[in-house]
PDB file of N, CA and C in Angstrom:
ATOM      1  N   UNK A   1      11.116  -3.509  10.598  1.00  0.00           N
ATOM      2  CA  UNK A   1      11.697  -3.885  11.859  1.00  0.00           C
ATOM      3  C   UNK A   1      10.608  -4.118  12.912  1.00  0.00           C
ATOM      4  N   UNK A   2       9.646  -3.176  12.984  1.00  0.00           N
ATOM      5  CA  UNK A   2       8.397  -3.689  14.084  1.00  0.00           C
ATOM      6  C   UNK A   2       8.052  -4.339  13.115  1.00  0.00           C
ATOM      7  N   UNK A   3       7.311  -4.872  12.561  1.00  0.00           N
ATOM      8  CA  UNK A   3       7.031  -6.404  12.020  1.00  0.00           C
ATOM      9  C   UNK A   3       7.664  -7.894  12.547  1.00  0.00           C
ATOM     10  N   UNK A   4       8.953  -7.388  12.209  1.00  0.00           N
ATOM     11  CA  UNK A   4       9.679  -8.973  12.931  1.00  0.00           C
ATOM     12  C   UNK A   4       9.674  -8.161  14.448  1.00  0.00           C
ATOM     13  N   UNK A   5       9.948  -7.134  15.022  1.00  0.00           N
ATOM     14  CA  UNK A   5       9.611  -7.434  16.524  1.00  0.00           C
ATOM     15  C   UNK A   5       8.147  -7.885  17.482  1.00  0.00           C
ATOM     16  N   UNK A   6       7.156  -7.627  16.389  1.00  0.00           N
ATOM     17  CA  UNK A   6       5.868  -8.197  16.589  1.00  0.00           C
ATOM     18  C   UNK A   6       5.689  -9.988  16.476  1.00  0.00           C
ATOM     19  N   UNK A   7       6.193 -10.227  15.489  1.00  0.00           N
ATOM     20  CA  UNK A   7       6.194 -11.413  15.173  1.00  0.00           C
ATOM     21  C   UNK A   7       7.198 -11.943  16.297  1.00  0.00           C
ATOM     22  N   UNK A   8       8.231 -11.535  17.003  1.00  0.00           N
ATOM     23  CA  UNK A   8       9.525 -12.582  17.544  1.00  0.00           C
ATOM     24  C   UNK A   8       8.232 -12.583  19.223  1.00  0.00           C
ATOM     25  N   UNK A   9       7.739 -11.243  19.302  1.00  0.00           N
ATOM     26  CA  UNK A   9       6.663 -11.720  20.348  1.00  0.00           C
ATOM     27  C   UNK A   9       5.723 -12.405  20.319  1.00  0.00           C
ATOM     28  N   UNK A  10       5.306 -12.320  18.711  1.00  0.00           N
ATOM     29  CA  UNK A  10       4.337 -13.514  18.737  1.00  0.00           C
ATOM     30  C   UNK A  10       4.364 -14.765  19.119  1.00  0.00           C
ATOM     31  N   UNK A  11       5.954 -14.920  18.246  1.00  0.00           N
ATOM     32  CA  UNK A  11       6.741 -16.283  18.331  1.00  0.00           C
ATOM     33  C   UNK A  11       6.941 -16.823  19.988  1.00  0.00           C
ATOM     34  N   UNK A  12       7.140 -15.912  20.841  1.00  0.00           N
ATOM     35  CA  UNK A  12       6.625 -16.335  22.625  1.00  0.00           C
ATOM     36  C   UNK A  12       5.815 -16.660  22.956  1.00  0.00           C
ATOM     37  N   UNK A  13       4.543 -15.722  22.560  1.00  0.00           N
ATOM     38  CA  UNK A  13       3.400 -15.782  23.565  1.00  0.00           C
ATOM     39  C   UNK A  13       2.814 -17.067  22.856  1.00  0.00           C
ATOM     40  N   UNK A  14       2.413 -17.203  21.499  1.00  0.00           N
ATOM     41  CA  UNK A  14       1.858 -18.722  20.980  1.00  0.00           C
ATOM     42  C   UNK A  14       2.940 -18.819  19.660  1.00  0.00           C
ATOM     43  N   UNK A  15       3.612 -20.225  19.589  1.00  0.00           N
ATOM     44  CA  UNK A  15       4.573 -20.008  18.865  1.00  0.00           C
ATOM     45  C   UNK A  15       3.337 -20.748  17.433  1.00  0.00           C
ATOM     46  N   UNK A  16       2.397 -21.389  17.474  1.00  0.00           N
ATOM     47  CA  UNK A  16       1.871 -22.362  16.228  1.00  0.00           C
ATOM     48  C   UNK A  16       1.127 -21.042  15.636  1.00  0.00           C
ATOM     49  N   UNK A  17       0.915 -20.209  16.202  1.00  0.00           N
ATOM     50  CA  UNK A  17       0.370 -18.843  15.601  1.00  0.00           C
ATOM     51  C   UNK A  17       1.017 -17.917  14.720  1.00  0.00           C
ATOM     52  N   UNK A  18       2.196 -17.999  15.196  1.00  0.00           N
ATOM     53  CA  UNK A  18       3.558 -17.193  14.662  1.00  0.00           C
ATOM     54  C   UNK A  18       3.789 -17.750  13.753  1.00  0.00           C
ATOM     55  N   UNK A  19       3.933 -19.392  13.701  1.00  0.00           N
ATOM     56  CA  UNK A  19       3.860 -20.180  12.318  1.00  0.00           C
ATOM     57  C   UNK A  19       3.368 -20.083  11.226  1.00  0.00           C
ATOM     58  N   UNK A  20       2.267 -19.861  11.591  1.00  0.00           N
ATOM     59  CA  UNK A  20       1.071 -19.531  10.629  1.00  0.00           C
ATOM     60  C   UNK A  20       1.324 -18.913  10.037  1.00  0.00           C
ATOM     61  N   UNK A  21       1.355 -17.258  10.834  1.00  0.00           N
ATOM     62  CA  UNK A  21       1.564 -16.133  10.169  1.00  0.00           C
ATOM     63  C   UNK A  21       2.679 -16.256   9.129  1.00  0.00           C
ATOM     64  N   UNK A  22       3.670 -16.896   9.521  1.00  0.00           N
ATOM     65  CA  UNK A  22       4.682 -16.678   9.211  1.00  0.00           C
ATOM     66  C   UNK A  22       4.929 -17.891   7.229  1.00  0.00           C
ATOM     67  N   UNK A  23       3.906 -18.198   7.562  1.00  0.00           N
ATOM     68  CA  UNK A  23       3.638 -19.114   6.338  1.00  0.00           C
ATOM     69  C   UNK A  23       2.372 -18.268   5.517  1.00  0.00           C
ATOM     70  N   UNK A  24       1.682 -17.644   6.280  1.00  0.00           N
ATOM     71  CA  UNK A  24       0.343 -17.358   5.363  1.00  0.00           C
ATOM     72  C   UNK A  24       0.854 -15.788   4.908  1.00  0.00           C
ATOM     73  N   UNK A  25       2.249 -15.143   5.258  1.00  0.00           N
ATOM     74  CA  UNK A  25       2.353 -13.479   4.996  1.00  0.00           C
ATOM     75  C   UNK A  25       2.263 -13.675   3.390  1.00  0.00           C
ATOM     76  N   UNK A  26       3.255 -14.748   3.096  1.00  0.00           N
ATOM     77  CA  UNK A  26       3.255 -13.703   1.245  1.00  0.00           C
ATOM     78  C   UNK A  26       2.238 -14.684   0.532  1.00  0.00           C
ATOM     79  N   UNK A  27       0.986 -15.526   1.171  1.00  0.00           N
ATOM     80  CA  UNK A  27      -0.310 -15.133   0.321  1.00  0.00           C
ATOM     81  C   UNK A  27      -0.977 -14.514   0.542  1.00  0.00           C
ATOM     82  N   UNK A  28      -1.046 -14.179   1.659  1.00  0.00           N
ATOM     83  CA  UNK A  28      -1.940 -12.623   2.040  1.00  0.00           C
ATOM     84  C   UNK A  28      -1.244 -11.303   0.767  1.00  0.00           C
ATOM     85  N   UNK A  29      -0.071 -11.558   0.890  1.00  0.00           N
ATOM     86  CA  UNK A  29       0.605 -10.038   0.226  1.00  0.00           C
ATOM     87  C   UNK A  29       0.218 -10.483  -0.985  1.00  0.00           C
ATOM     88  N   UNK A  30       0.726 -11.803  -1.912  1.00  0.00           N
ATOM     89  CA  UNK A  30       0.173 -12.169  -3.357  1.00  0.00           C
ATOM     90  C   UNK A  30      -1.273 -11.828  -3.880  1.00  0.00           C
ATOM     91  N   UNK A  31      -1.848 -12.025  -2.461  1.00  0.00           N
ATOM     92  CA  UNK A  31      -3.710 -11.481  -2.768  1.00  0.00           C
ATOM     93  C   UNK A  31      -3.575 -10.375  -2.715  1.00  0.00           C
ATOM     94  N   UNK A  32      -3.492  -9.282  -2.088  1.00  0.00           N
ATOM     95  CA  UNK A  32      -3.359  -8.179  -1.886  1.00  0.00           C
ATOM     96  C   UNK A  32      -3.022  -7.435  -3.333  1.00  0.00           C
ATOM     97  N   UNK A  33      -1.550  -7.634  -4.048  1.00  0.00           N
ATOM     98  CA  UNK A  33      -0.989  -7.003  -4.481  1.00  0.00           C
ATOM     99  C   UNK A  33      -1.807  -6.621  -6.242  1.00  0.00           C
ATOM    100  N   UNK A  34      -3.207  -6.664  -6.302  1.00  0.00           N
ATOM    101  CA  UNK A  34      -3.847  -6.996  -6.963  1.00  0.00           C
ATOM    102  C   UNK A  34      -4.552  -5.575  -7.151  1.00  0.00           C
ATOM    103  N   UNK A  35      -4.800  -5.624  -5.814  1.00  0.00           N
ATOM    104  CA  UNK A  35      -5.190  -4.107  -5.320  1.00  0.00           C
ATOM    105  C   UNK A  35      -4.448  -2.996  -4.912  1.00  0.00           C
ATOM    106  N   UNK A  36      -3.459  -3.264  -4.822  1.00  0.00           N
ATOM    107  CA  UNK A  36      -2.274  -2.263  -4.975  1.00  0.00           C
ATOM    108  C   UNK A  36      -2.030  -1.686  -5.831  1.00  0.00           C
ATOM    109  N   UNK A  37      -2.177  -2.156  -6.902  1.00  0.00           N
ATOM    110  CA  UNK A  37      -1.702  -2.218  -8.372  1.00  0.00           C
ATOM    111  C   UNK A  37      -2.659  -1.326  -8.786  1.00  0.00           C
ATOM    112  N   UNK A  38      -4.164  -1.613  -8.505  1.00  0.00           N
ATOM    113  CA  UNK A  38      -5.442  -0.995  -8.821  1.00  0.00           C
ATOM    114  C   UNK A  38      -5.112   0.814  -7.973  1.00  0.00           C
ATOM    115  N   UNK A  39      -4.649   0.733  -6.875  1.00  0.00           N
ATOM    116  CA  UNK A  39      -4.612   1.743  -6.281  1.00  0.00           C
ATOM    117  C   UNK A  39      -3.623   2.961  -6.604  1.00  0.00           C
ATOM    118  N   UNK A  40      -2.621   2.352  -7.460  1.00  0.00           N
ATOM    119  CA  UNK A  40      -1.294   3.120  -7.514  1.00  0.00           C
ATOM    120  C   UNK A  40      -2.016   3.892  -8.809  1.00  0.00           C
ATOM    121  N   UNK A  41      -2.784   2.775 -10.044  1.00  0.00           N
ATOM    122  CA  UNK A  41      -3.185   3.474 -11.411  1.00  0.00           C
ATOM    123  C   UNK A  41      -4.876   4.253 -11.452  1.00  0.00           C
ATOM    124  N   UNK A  42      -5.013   3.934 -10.029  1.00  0.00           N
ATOM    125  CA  UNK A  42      -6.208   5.286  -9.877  1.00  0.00           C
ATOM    126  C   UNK A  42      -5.670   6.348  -9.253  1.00  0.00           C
ATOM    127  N   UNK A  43      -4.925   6.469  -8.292  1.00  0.00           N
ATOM    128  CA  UNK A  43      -4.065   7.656  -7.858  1.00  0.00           C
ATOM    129  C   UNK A  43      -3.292   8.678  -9.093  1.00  0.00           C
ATOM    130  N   UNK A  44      -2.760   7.794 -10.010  1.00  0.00           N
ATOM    131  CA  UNK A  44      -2.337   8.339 -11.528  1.00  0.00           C
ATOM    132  C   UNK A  44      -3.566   8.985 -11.971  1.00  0.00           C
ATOM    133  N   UNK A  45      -4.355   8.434 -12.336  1.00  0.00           N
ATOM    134  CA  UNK A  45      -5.304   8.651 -13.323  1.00  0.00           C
ATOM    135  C   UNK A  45      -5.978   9.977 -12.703  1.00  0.00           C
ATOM    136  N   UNK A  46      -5.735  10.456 -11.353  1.00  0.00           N
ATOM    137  CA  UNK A  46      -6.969  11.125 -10.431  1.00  0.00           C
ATOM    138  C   UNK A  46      -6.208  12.220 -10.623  1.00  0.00           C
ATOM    139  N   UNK A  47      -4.525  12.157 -10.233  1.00  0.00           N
ATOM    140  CA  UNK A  47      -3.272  13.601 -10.886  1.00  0.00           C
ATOM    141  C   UNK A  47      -3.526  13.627 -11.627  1.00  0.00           C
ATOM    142  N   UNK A  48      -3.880  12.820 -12.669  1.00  0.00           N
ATOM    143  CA  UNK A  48      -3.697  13.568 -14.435  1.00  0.00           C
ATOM    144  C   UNK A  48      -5.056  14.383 -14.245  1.00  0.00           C
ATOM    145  N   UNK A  49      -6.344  13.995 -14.055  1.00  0.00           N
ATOM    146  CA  UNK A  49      -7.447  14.921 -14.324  1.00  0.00           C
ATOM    147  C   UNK A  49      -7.444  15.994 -13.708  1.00  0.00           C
ATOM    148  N   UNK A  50      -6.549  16.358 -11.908  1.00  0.00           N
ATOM    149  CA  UNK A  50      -6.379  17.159 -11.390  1.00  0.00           C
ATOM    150  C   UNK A  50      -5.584  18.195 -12.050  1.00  0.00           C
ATOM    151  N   UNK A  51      -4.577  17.561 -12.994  1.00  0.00           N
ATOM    152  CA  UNK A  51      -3.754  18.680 -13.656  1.00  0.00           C
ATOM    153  C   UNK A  51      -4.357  19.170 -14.584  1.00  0.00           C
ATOM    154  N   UNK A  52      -4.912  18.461 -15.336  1.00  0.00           N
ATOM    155  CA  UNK A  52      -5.579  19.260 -16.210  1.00  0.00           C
ATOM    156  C   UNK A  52      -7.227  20.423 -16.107  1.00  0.00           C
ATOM    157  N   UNK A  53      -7.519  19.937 -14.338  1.00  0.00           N
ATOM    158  CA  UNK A  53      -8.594  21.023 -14.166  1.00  0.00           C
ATOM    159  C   UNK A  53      -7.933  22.005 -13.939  1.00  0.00           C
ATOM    160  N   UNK A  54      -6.478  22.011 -13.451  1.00  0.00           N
ATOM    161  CA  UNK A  54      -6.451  23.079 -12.981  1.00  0.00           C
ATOM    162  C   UNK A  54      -5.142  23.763 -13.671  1.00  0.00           C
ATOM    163  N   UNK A  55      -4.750  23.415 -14.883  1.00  0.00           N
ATOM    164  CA  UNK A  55      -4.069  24.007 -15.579  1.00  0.00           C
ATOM    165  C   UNK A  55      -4.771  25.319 -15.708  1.00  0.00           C
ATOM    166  N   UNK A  56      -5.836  25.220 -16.675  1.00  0.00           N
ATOM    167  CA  UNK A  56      -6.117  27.401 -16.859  1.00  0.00           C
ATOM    168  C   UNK A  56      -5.684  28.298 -15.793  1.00  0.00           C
ATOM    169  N   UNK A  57      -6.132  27.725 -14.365  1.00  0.00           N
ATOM    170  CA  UNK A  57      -5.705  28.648 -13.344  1.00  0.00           C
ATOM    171  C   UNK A  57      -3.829  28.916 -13.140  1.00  0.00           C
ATOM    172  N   UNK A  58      -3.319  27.817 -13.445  1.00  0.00           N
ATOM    173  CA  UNK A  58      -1.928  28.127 -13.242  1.00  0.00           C
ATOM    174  C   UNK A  58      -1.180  28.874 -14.745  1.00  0.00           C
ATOM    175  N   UNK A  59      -1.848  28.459 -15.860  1.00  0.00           N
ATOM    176  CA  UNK A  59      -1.627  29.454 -16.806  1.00  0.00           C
ATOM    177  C   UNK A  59      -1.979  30.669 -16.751  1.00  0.00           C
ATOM    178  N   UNK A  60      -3.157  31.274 -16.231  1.00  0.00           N
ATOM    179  CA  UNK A  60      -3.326  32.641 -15.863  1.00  0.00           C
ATOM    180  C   UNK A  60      -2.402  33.283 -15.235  1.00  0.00           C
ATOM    181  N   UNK A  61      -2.129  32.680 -14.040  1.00  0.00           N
ATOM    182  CA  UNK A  61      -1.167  32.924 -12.694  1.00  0.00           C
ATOM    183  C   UNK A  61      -0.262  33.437 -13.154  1.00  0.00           C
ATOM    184  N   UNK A  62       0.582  33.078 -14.045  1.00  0.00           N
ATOM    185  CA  UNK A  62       1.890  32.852 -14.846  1.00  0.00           C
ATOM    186  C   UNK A  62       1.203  34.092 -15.695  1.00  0.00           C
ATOM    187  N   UNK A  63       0.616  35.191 -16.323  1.00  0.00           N
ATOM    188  CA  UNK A  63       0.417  35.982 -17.077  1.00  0.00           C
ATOM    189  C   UNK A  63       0.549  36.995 -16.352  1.00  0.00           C
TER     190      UNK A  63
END
């Protein structure tokens, strides 16, 4: 919702700008989503090694 209320001001103050934007958002996002992708399966990969450093300690815990 602030997105399009940013943009409907954009669309006032210079409307050929707002155009733009409004044409260039989903190749910006298509480029982007490249690295998203990269970000979601290093965040995975970073929990899994975290769980497994620190499994012994939560198996102890549990004794």
């Amino acid at each position: 919702m602030i997105k399009f209320l940013l943009w409907c001001i954009l669309l006032v103050l210079c409307w050929p700008l707002a155009l733009i934007a409004l044409v260039a958002y989903p190749f910006v996002w298509l480029f982007l989503l490249p690295f998203r992708l990269v970000g979601i399966a290093v965040g995975g990969i970073l929990q899994s090694v975290w769980a497994l450093v620190t499994l012994p300690v939560r198996i102890l815990g549990k004794l």
